[in-house]
C-alpha atoms as a PDB file:
ATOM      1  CA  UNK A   1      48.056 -17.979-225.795  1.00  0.00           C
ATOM      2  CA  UNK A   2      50.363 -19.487-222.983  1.00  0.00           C
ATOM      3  CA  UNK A   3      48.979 -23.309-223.799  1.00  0.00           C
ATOM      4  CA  UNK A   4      49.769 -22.440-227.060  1.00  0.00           C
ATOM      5  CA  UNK A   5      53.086 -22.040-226.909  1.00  0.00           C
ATOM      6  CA  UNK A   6      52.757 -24.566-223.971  1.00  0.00           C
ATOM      7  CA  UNK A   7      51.804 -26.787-227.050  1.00  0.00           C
ATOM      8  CA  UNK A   8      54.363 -25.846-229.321  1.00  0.00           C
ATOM      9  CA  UNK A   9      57.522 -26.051-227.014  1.00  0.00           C
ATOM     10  CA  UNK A  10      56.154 -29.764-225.856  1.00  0.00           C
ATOM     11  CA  UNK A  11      56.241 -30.411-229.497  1.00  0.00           C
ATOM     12  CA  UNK A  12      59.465 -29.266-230.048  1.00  0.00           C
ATOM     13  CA  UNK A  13      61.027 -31.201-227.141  1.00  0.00           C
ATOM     14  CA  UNK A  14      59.018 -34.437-228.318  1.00  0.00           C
ATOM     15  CA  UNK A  15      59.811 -34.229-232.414  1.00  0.00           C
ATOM     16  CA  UNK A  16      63.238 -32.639-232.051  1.00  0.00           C
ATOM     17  CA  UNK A  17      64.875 -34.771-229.055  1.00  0.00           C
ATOM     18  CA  UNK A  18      68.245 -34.524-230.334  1.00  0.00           C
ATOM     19  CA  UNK A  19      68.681 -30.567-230.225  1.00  0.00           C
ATOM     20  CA  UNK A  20      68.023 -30.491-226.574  1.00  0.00           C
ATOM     21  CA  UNK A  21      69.872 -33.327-225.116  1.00  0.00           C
ATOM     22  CA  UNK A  22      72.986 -34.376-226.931  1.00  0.00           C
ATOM     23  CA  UNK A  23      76.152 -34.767-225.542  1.00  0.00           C
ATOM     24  CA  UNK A  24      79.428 -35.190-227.037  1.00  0.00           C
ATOM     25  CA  UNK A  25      80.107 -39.087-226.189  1.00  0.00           C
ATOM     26  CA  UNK A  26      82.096 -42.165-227.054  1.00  0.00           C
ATOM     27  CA  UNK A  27      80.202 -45.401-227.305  1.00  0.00           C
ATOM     28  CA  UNK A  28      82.254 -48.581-227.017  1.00  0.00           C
ATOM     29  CA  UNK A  29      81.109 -51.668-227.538  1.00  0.00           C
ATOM     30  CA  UNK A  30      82.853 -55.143-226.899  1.00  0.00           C
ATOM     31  CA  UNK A  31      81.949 -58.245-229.624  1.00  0.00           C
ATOM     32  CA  UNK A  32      83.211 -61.496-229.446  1.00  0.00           C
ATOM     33  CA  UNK A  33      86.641 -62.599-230.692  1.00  0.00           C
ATOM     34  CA  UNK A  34      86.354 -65.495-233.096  1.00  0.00           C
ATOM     35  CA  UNK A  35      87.543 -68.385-230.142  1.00  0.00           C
ATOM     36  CA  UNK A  36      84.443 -67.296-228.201  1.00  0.00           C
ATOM     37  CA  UNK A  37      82.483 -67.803-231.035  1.00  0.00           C
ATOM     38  CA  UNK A  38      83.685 -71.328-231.245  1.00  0.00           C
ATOM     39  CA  UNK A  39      83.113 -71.976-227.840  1.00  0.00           C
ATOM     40  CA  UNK A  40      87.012 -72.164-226.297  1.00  0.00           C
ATOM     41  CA  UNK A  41      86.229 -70.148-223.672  1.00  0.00           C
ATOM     42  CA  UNK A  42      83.585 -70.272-220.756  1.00  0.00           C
ATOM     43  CA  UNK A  43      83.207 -66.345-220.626  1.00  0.00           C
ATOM     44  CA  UNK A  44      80.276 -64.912-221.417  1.00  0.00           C
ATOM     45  CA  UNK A  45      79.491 -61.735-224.182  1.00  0.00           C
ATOM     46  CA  UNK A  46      78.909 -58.550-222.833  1.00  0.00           C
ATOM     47  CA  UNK A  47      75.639 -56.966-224.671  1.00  0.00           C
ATOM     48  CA  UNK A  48      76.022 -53.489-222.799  1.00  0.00           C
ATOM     49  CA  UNK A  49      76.650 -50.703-224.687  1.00  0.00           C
ATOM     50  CA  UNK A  50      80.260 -48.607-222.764  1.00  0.00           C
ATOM     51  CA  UNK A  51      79.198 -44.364-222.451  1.00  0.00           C
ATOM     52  CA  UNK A  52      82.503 -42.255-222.133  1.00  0.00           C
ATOM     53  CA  UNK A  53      81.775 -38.396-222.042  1.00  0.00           C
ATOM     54  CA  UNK A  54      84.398 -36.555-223.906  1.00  0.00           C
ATOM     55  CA  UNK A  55      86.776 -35.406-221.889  1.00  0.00           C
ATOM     56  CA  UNK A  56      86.522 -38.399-219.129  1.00  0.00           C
ATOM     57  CA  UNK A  57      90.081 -40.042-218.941  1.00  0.00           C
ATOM     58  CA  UNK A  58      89.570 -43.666-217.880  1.00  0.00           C
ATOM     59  CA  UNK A  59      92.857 -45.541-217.023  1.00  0.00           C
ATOM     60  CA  UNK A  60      91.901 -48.702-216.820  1.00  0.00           C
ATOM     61  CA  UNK A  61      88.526 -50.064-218.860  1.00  0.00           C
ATOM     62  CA  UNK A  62      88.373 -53.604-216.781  1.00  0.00           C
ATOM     63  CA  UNK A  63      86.562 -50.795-214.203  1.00  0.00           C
ATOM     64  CA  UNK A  64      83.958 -50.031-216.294  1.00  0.00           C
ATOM     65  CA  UNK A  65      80.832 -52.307-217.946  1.00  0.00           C
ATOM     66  CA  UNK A  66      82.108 -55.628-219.290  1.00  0.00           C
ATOM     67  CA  UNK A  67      85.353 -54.780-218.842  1.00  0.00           C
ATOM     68  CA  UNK A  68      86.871 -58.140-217.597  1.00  0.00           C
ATOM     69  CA  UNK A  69      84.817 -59.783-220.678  1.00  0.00           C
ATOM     70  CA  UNK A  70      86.822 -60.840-223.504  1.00  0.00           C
ATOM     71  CA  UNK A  71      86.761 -59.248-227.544  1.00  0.00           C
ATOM     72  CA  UNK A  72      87.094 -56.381-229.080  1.00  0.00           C
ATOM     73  CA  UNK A  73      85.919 -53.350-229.084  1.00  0.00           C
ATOM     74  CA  UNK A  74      83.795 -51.387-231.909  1.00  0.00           C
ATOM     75  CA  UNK A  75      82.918 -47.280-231.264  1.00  0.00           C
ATOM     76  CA  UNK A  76      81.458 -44.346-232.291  1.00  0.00           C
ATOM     77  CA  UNK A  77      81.997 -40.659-231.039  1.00  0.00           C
ATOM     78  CA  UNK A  78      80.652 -37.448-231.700  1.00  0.00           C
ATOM     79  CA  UNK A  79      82.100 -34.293-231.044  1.00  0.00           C
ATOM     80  CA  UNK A  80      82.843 -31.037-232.813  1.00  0.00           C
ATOM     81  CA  UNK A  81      86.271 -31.164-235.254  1.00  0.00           C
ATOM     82  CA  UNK A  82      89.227 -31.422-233.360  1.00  0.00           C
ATOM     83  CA  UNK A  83      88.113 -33.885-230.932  1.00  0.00           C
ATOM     84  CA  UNK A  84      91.180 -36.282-229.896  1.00  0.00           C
ATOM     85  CA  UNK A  85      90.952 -39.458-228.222  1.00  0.00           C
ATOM     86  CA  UNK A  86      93.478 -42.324-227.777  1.00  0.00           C
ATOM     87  CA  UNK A  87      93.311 -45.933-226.641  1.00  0.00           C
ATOM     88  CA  UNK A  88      96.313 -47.670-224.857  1.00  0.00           C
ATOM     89  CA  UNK A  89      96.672 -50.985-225.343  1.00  0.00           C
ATOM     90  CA  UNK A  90      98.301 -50.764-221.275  1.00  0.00           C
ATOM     91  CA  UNK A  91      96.035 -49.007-218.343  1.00  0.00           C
ATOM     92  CA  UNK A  92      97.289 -45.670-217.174  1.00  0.00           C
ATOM     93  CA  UNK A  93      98.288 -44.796-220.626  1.00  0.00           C
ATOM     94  CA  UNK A  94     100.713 -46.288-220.955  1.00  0.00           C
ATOM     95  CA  UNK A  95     102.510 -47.166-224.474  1.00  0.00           C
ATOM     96  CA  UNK A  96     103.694 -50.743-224.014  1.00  0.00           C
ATOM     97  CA  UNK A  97     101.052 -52.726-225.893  1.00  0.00           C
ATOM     98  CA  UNK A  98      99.959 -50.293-228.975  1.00  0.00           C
ATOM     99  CA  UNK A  99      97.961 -47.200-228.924  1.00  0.00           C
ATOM    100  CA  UNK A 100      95.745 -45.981-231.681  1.00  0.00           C
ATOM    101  CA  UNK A 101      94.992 -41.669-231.438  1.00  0.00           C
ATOM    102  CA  UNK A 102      92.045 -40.364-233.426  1.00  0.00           C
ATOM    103  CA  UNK A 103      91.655 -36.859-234.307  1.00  0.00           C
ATOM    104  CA  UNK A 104      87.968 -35.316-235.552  1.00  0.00           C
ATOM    105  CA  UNK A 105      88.461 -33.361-238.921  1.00  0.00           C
ATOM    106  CA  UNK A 106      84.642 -32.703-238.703  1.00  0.00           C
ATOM    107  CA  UNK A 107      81.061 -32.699-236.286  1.00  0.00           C
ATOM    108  CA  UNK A 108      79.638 -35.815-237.825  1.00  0.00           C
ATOM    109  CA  UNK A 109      79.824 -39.100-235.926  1.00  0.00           C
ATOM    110  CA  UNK A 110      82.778 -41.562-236.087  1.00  0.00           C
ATOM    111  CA  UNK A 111      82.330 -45.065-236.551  1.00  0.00           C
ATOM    112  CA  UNK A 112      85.231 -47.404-236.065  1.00  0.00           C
ATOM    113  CA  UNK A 113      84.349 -51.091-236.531  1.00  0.00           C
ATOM    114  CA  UNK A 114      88.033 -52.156-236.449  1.00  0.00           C
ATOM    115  CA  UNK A 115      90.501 -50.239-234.747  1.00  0.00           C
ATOM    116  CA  UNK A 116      93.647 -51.734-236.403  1.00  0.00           C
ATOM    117  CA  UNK A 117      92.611 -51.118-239.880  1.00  0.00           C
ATOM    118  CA  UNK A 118      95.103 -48.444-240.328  1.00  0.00           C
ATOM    119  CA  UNK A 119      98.847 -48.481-241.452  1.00  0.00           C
ATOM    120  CA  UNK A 120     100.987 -49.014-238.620  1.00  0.00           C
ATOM    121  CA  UNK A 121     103.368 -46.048-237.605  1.00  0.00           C
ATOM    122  CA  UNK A 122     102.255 -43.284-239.769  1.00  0.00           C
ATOM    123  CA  UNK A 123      98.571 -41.152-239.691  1.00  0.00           C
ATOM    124  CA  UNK A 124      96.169 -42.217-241.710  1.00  0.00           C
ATOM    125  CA  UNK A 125      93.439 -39.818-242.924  1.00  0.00           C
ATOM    126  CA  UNK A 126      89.821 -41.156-244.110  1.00  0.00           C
ATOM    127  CA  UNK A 127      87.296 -38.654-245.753  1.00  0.00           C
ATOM    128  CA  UNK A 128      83.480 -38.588-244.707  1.00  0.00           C
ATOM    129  CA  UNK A 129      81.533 -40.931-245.834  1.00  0.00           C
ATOM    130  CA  UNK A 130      77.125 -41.189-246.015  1.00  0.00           C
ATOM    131  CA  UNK A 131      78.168 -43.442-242.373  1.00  0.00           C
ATOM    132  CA  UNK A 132      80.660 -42.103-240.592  1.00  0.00           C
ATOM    133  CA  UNK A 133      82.449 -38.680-240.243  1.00  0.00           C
ATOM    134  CA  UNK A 134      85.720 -37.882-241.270  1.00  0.00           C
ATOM    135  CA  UNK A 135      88.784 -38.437-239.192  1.00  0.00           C
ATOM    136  CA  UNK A 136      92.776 -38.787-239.228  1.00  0.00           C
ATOM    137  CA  UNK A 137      94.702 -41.709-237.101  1.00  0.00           C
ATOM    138  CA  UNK A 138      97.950 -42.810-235.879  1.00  0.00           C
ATOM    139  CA  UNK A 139      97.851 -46.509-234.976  1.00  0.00           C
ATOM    140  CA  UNK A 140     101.100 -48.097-233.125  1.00  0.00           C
ATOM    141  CA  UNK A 141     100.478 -51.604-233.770  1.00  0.00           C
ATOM    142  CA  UNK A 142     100.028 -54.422-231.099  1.00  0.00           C
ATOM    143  CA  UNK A 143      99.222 -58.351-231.139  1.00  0.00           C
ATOM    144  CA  UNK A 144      95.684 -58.255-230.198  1.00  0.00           C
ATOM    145  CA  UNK A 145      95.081 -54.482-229.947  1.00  0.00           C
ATOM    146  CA  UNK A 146      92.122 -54.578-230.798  1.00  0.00           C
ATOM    147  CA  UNK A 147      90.884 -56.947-227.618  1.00  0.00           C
ATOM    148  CA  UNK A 148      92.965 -55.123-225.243  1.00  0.00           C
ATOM    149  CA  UNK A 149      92.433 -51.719-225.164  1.00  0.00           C
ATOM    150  CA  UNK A 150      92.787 -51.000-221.192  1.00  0.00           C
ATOM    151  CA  UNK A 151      92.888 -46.779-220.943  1.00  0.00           C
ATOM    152  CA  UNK A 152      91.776 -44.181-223.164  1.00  0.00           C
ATOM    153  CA  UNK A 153      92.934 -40.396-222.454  1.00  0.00           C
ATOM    154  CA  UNK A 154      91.544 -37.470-224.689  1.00  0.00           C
ATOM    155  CA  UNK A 155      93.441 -34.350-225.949  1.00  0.00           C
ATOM    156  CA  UNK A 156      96.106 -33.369-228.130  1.00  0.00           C
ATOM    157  CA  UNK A 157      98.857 -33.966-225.380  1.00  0.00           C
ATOM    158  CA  UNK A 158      98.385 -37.702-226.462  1.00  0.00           C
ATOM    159  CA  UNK A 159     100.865 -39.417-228.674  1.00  0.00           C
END
């Protein structure tokens, strides 16, 4: 009887892996901007994917995985509904160079593969979709947001 359900909880663990170990994230990643993909620049692309737990303020991103690499960034997150999370354009959250704030409305997963296709200085809300989950942002618009978002700081007590 104990192999049994020996048997049965291995199978679980095995078939079902996303029950016992997921964790609400953000997932950046960086692609390149169109001069690198004409070759103006000697950098090189950064294939890495960029984990950021919810809840983990990071003040400046040029600390973390390909952060002195150059383009822009793409994301998803996952969370339950309310989940708020905002990029600076600035490190230490600062407002100087843009900020865009996105706010959960449910528990699917986000996925943002532009973050300055929004109207600038109003909230936007987009409906849930068969890809992505439904969300609501405010985007302060920036030259070149989009490549240089340097901190990201989650809760409501953003802007």
């Amino acid at each position: 009887m104990k192999i049994k359900a020996f048997i049965i909880f291995i199978s679980f663990l095995i078939c079902f892996p996303s029950l016992g170990f997921a964790k609400d994230e953000l997932v950046m990643e960086k692609e390149l901007m169109w001069w690198q993909i004409n070759g103006h620049t000697g950098d090189t692309a950064c294939f890495q994917l960029i984990f950021i737990d919810v809840g983990r303020d990071v003040p400046d991103m040029r600390k973390e995985q390909c952060g002195w690499t150059d383009g822009k960034y793409s994301l998803t997150l996952t969370g339950p509904p309310g989940t708020t999370v905002t990029f600076f354009g600035r490190d230490n959250f600062k407002k100087g160079n843009g900020f865009l704030t996105i706010k959960k409305k449910d528990d699917q997963k986000l996925w943002l593969w532009d973050l300055t296709a929004f109207p600038a200085g109003q909230w936007h809300s987009s409906e849930a979709t068969d890809k992505s989950g439904a969300f609501e942002a405010f985007y302060n618009a920036s030259p070149l947001f989009e490549a240089s978002v340097i901190s990201i700081k989650w809760g409501n007590d953003s802007p």
